[in-house]
ModelCIF file with pLDDT and N, C-alpha, C, O atoms, coordinates in Angstrom:
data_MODEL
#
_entry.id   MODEL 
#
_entity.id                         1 
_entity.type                       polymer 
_entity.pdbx_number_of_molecules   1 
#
_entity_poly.entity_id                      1 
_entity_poly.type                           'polypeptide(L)' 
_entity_poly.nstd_linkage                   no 
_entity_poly.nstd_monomer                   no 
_entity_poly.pdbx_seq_one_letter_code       
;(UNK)(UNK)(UNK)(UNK)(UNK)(UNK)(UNK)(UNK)(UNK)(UNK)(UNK)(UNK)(UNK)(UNK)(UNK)(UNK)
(UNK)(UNK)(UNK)(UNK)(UNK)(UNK)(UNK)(UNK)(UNK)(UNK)(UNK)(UNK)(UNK)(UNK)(UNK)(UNK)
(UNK)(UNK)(UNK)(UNK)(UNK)(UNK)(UNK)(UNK)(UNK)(UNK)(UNK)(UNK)(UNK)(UNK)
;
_entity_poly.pdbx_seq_one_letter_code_can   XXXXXXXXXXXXXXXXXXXXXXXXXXXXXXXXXXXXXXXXXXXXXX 
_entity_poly.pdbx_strand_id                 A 
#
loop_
_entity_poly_seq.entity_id 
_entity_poly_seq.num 
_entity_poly_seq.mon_id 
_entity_poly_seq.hetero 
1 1  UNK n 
1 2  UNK n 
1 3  UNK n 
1 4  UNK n 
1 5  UNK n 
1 6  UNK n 
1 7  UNK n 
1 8  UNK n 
1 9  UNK n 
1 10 UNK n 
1 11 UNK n 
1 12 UNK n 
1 13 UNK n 
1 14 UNK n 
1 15 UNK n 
1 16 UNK n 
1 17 UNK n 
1 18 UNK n 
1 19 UNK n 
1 20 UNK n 
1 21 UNK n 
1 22 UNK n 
1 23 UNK n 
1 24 UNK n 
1 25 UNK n 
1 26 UNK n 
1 27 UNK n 
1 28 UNK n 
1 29 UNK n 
1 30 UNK n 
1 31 UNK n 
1 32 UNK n 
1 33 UNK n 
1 34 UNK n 
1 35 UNK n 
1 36 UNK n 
1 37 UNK n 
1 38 UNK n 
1 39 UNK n 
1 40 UNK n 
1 41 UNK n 
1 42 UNK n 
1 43 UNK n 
1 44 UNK n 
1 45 UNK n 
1 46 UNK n 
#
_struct_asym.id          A 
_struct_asym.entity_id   1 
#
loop_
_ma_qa_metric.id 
_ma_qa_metric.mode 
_ma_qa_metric.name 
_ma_qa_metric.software_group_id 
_ma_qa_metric.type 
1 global pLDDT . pLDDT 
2 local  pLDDT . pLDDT 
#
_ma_qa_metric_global.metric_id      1 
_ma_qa_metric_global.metric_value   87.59 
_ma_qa_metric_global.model_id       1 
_ma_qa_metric_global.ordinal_id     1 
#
loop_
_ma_qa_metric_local.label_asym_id 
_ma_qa_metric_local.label_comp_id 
_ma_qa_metric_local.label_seq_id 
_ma_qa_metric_local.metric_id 
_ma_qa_metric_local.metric_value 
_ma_qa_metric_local.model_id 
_ma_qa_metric_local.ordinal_id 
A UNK 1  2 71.00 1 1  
A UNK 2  2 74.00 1 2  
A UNK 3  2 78.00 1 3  
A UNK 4  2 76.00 1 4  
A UNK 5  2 77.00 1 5  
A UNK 6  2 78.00 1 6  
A UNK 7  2 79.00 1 7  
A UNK 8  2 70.00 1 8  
A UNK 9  2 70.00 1 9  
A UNK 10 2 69.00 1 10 
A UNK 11 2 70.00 1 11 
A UNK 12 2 70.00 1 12 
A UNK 13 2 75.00 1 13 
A UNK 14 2 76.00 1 14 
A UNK 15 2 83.00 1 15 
A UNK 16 2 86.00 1 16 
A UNK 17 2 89.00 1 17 
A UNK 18 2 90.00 1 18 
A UNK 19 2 93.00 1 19 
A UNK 20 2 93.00 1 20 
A UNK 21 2 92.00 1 21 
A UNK 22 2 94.00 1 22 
A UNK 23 2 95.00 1 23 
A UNK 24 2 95.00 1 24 
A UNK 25 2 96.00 1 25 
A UNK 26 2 96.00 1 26 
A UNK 27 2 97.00 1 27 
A UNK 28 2 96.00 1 28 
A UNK 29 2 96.00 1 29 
A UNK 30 2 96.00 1 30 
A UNK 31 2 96.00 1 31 
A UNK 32 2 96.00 1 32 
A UNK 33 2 95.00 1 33 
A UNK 34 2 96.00 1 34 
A UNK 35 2 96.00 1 35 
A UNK 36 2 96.00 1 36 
A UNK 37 2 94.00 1 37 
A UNK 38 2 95.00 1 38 
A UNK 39 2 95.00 1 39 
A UNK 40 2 91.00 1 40 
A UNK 41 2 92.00 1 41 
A UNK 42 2 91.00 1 42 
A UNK 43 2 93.00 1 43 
A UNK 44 2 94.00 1 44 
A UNK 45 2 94.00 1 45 
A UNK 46 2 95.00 1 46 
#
loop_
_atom_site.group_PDB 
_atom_site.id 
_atom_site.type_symbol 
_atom_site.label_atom_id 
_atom_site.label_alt_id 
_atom_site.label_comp_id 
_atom_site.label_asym_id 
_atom_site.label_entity_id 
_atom_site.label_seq_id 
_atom_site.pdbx_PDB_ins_code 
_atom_site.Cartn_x 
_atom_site.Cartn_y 
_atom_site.Cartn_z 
_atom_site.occupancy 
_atom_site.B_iso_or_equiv 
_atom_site.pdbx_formal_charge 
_atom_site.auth_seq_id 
_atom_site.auth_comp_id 
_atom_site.auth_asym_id 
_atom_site.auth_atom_id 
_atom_site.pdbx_PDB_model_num 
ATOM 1   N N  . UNK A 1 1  ? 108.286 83.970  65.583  1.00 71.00 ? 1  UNK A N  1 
ATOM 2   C CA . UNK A 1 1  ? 108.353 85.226  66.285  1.00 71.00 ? 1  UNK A CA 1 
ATOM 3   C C  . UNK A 1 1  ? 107.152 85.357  67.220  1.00 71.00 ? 1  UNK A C  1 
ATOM 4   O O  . UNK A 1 1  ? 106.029 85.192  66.743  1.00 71.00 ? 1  UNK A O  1 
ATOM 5   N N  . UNK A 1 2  ? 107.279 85.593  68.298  1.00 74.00 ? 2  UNK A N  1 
ATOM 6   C CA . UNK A 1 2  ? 106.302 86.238  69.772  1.00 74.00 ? 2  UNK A CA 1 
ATOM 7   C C  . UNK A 1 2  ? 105.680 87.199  69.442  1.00 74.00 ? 2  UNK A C  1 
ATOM 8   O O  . UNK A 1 2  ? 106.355 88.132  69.008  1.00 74.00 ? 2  UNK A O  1 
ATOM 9   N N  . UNK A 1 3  ? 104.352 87.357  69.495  1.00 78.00 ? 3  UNK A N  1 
ATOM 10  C CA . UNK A 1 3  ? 104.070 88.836  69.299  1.00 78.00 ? 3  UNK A CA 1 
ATOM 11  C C  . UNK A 1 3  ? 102.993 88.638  71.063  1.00 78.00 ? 3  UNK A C  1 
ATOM 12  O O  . UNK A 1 3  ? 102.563 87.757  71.807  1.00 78.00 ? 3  UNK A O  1 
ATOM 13  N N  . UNK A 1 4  ? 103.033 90.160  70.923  1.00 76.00 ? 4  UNK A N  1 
ATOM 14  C CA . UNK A 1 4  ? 102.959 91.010  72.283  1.00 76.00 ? 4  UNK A CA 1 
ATOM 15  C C  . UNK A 1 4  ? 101.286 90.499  72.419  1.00 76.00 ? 4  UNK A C  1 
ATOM 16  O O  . UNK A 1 4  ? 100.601 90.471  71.397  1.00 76.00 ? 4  UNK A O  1 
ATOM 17  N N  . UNK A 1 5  ? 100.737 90.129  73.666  1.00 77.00 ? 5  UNK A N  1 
ATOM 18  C CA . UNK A 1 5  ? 98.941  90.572  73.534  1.00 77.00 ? 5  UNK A CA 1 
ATOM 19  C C  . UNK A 1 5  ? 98.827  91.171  75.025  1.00 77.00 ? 5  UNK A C  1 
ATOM 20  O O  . UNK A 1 5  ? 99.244  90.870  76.143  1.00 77.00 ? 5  UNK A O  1 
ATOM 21  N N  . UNK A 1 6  ? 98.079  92.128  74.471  1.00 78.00 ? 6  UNK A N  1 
ATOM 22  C CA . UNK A 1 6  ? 97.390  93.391  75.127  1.00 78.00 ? 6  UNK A CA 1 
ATOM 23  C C  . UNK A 1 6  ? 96.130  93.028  75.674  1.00 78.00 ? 6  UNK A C  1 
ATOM 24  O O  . UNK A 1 6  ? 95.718  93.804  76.536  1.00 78.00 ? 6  UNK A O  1 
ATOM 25  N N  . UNK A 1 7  ? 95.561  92.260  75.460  1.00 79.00 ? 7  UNK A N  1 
ATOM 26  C CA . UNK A 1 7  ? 94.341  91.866  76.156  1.00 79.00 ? 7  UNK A CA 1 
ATOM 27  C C  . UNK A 1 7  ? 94.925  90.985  77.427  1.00 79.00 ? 7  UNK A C  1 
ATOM 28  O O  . UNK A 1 7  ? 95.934  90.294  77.286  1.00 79.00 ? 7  UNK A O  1 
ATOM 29  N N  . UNK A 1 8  ? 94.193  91.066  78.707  1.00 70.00 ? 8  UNK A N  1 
ATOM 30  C CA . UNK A 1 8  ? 94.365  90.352  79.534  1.00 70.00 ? 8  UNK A CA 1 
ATOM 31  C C  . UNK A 1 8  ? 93.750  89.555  80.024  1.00 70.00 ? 8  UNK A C  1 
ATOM 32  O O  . UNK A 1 8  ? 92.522  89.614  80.088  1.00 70.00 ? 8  UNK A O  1 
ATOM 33  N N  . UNK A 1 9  ? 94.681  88.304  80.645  1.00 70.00 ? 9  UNK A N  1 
ATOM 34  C CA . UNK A 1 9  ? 93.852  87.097  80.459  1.00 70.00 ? 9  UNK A CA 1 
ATOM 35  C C  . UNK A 1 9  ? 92.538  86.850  80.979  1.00 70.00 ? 9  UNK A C  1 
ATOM 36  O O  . UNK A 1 9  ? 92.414  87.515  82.008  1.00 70.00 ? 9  UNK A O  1 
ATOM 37  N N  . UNK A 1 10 ? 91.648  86.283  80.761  1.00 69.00 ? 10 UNK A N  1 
ATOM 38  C CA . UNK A 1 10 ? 90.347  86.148  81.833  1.00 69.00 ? 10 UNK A CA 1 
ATOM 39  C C  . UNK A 1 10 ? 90.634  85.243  82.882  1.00 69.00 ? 10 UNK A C  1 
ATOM 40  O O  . UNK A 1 10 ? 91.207  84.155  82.942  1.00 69.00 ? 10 UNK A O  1 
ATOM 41  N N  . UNK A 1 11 ? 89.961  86.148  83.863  1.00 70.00 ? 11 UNK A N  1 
ATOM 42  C CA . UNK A 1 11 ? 90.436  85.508  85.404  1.00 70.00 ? 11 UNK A CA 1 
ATOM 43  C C  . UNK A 1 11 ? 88.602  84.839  85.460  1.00 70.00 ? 11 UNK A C  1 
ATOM 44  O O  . UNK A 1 11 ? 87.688  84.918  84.639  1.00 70.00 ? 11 UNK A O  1 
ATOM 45  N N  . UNK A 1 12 ? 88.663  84.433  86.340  1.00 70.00 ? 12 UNK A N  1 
ATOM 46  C CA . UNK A 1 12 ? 87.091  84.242  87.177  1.00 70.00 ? 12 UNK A CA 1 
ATOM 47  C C  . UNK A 1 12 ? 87.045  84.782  88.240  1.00 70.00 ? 12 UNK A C  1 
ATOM 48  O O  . UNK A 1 12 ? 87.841  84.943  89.165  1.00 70.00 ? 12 UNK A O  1 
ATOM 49  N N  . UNK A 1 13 ? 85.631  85.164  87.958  1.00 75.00 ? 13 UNK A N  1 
ATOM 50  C CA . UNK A 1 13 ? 85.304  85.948  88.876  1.00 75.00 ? 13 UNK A CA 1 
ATOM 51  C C  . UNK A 1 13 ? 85.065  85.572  90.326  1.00 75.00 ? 13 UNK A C  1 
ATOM 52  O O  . UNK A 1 13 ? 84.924  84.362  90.507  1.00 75.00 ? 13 UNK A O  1 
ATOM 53  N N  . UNK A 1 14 ? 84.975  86.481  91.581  1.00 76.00 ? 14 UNK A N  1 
ATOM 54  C CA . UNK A 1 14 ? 85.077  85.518  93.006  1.00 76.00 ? 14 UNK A CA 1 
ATOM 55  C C  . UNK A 1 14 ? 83.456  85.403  93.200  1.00 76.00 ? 14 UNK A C  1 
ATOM 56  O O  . UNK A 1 14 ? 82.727  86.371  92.982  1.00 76.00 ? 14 UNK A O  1 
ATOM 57  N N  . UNK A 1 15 ? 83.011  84.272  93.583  1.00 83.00 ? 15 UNK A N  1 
ATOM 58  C CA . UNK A 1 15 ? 81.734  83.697  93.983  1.00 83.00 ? 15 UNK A CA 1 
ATOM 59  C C  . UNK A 1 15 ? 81.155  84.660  94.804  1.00 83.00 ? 15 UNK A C  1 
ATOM 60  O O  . UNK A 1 15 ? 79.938  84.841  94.778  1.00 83.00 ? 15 UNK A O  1 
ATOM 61  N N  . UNK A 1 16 ? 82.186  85.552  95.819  1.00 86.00 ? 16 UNK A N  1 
ATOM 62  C CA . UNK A 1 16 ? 81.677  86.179  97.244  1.00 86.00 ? 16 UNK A CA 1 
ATOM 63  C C  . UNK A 1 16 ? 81.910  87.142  96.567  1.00 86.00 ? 16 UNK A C  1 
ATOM 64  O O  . UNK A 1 16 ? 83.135  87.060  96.482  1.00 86.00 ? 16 UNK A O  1 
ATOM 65  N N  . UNK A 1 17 ? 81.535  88.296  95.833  1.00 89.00 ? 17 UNK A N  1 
ATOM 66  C CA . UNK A 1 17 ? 82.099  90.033  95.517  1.00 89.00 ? 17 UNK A CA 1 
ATOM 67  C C  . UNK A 1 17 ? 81.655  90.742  96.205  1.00 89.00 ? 17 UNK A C  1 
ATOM 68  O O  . UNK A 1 17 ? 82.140  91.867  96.328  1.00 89.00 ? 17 UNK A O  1 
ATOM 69  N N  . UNK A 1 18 ? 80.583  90.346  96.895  1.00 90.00 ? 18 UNK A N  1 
ATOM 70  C CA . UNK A 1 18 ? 80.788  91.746  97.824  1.00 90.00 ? 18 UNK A CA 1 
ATOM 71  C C  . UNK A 1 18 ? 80.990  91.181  99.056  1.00 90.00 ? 18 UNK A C  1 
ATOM 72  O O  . UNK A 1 18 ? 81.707  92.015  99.608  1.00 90.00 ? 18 UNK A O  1 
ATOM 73  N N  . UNK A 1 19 ? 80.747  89.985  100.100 1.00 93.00 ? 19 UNK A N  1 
ATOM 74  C CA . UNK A 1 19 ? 82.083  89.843  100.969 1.00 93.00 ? 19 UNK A CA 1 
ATOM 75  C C  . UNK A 1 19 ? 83.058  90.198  100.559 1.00 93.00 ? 19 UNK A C  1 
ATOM 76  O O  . UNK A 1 19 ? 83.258  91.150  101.313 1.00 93.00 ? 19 UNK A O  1 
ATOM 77  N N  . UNK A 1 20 ? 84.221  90.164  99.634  1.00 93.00 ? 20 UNK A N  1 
ATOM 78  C CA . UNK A 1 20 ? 85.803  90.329  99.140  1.00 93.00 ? 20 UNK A CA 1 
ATOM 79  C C  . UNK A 1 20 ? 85.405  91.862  99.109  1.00 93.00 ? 20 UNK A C  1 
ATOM 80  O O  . UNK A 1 20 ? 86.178  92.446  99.868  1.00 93.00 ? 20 UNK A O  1 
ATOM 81  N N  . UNK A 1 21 ? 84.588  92.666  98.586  1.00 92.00 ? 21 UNK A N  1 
ATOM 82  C CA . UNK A 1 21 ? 84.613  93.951  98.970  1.00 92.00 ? 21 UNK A CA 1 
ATOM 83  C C  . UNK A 1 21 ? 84.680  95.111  100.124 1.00 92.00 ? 21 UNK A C  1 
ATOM 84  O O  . UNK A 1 21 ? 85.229  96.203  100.269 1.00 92.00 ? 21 UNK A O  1 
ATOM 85  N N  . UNK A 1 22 ? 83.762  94.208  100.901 1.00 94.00 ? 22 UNK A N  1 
ATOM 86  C CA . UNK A 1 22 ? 83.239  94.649  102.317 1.00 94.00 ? 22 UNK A CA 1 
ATOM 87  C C  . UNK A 1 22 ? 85.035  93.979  103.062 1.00 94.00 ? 22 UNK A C  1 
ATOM 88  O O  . UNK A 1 22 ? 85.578  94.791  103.812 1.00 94.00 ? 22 UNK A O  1 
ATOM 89  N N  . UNK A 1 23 ? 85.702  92.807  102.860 1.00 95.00 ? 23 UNK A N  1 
ATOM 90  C CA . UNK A 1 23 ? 86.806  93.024  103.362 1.00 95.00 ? 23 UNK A CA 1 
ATOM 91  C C  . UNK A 1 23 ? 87.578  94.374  103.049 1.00 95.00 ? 23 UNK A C  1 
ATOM 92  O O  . UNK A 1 23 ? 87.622  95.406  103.718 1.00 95.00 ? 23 UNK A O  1 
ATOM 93  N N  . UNK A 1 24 ? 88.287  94.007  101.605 1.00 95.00 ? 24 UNK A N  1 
ATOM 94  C CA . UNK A 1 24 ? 88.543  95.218  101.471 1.00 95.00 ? 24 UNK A CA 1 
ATOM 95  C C  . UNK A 1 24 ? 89.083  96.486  102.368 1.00 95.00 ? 24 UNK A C  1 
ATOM 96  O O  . UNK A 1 24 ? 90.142  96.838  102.889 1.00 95.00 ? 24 UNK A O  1 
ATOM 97  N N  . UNK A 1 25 ? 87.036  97.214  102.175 1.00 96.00 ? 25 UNK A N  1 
ATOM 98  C CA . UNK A 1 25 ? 86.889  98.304  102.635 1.00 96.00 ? 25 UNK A CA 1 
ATOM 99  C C  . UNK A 1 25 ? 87.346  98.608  104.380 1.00 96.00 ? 25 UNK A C  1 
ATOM 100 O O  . UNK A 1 25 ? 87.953  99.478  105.003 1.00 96.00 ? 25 UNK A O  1 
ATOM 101 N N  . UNK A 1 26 ? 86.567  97.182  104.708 1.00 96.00 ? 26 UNK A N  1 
ATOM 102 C CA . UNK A 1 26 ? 87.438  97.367  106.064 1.00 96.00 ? 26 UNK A CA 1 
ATOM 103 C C  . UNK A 1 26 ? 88.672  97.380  106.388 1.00 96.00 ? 26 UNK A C  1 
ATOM 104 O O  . UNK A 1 26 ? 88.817  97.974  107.456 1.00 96.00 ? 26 UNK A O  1 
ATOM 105 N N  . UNK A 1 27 ? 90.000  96.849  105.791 1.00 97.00 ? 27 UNK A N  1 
ATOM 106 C CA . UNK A 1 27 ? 91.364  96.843  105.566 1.00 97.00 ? 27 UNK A CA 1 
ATOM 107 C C  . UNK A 1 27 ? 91.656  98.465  105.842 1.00 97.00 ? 27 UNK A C  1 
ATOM 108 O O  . UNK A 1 27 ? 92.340  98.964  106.735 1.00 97.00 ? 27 UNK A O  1 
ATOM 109 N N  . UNK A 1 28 ? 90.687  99.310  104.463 1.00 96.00 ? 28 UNK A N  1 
ATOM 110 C CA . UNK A 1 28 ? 91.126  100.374 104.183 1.00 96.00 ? 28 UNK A CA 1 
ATOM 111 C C  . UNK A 1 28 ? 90.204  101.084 105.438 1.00 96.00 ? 28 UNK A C  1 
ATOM 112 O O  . UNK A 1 28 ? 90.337  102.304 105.338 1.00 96.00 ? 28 UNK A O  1 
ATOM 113 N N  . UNK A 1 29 ? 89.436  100.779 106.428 1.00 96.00 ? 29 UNK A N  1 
ATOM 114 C CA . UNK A 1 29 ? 89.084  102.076 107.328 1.00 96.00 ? 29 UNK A CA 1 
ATOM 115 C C  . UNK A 1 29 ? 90.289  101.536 108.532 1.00 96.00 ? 29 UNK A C  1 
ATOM 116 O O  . UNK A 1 29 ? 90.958  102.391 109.112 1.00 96.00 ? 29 UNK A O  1 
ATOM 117 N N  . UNK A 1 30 ? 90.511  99.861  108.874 1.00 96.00 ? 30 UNK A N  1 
ATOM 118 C CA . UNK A 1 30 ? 91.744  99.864  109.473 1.00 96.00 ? 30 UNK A CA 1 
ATOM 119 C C  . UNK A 1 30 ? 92.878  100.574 109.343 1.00 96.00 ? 30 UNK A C  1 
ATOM 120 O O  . UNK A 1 30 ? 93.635  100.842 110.275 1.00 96.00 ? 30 UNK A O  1 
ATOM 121 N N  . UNK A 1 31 ? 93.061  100.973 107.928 1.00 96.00 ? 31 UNK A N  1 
ATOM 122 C CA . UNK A 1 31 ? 94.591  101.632 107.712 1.00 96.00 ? 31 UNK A CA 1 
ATOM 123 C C  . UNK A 1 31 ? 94.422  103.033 108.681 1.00 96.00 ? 31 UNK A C  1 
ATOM 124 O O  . UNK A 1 31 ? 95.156  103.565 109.514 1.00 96.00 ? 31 UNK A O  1 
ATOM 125 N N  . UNK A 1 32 ? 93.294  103.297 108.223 1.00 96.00 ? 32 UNK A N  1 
ATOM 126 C CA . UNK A 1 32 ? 92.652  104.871 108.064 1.00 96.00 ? 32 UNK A CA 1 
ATOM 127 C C  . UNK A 1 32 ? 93.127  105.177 109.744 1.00 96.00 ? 32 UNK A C  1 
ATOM 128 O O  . UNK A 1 32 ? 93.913  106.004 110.206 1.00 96.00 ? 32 UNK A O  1 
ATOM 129 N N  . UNK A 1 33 ? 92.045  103.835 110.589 1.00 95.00 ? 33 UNK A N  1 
ATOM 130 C CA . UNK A 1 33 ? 92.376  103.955 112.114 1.00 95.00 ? 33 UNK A CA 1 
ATOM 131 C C  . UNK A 1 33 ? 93.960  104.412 112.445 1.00 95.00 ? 33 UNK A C  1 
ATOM 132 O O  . UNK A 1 33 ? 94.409  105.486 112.845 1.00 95.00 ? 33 UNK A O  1 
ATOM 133 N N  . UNK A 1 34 ? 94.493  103.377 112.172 1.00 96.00 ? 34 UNK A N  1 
ATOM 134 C CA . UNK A 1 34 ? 95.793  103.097 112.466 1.00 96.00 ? 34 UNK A CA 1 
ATOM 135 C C  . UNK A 1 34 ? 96.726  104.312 112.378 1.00 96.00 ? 34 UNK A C  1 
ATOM 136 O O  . UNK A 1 34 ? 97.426  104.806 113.262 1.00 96.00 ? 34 UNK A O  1 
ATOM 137 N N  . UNK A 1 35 ? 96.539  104.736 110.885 1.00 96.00 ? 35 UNK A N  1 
ATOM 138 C CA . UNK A 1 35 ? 97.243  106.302 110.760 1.00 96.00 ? 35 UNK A CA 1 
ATOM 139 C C  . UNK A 1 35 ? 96.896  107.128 111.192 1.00 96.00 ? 35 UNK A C  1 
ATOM 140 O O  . UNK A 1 35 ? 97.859  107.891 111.114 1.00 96.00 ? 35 UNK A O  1 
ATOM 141 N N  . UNK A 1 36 ? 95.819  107.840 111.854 1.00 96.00 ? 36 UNK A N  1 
ATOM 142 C CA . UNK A 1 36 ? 94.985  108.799 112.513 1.00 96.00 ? 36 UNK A CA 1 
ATOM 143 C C  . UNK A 1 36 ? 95.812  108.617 113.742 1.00 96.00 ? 36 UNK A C  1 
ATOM 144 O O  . UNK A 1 36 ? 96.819  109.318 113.842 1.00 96.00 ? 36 UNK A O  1 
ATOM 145 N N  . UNK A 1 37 ? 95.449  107.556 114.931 1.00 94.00 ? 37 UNK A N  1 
ATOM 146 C CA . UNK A 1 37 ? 95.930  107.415 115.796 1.00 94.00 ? 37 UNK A CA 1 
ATOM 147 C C  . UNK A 1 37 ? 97.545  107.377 116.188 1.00 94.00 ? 37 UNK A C  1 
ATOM 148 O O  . UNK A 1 37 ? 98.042  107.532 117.303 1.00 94.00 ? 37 UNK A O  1 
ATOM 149 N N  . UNK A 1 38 ? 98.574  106.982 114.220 1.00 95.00 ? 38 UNK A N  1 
ATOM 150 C CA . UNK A 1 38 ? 99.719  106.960 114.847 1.00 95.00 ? 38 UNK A CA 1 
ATOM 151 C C  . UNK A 1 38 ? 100.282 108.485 114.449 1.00 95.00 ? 38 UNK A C  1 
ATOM 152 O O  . UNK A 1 38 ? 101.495 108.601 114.627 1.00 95.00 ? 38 UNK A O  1 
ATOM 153 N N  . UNK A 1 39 ? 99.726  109.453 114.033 1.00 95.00 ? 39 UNK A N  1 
ATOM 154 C CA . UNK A 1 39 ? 99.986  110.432 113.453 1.00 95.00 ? 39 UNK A CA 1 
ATOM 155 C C  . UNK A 1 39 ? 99.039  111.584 114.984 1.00 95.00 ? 39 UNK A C  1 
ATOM 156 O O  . UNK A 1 39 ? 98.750  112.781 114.988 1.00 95.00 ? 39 UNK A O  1 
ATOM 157 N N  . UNK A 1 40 ? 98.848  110.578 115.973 1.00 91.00 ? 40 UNK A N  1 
ATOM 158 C CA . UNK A 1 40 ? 98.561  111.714 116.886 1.00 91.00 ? 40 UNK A CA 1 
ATOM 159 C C  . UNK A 1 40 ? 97.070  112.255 117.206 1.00 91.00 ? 40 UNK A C  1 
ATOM 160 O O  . UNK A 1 40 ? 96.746  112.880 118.215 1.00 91.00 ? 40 UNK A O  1 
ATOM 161 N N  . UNK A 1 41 ? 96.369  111.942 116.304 1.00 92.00 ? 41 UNK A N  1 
ATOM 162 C CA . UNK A 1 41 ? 94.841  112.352 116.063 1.00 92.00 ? 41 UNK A CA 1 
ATOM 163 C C  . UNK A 1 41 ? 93.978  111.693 117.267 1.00 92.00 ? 41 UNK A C  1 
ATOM 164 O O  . UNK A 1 41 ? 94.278  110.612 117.775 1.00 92.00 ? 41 UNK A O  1 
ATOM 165 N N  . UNK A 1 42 ? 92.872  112.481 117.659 1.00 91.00 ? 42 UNK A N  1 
ATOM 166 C CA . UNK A 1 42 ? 92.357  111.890 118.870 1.00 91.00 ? 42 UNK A CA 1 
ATOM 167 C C  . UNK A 1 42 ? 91.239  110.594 118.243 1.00 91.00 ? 42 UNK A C  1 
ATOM 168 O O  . UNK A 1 42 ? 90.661  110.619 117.157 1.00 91.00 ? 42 UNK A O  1 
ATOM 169 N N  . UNK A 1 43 ? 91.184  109.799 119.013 1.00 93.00 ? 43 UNK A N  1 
ATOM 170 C CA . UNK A 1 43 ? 90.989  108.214 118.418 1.00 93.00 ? 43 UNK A CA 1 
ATOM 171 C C  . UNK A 1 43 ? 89.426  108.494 118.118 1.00 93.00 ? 43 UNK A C  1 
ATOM 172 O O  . UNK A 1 43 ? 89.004  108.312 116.976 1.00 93.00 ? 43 UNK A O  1 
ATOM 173 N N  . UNK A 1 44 ? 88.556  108.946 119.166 1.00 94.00 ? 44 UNK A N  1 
ATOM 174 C CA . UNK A 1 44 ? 86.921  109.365 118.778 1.00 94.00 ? 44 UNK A CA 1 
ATOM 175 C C  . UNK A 1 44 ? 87.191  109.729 117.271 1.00 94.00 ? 44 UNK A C  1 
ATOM 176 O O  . UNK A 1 44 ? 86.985  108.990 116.308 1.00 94.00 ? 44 UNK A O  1 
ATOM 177 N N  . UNK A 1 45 ? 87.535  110.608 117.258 1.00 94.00 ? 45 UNK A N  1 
ATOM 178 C CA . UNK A 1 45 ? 87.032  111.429 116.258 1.00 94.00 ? 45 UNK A CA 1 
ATOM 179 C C  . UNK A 1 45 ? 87.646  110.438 114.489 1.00 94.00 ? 45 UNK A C  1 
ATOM 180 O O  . UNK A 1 45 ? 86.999  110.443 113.442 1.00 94.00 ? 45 UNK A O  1 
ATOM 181 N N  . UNK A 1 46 ? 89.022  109.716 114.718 1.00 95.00 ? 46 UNK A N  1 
ATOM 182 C CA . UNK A 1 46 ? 89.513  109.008 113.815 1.00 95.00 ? 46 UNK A CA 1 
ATOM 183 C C  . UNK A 1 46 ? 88.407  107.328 113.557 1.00 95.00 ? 46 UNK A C  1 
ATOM 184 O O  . UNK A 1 46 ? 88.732  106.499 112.707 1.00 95.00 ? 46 UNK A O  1 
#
């Protein structure tokens, strides 16, 4: 019988964490741009 595990597996960790972060974050102020501007918002200020 299979039983269930709840712990999850260990990954390794990335060599670069805060490059892979600093991407990231920029992804998320790109989105940020992107929707501001397609939702009409004046681009300075987005």
């Amino acid at each position: 019988m299979r039983r269930l595990r709840w712990n999850a597996p260990a990954s390794a960790s990335s060599k670069h964490r805060l490059r892979d972060t600093l991407l990231l974050y920029g992804g998320f102020s790109l989105v940020i741009l992107i929707l501001g501007v397609a939702l009409g918002r004046g681009v300075g200020r987005t």
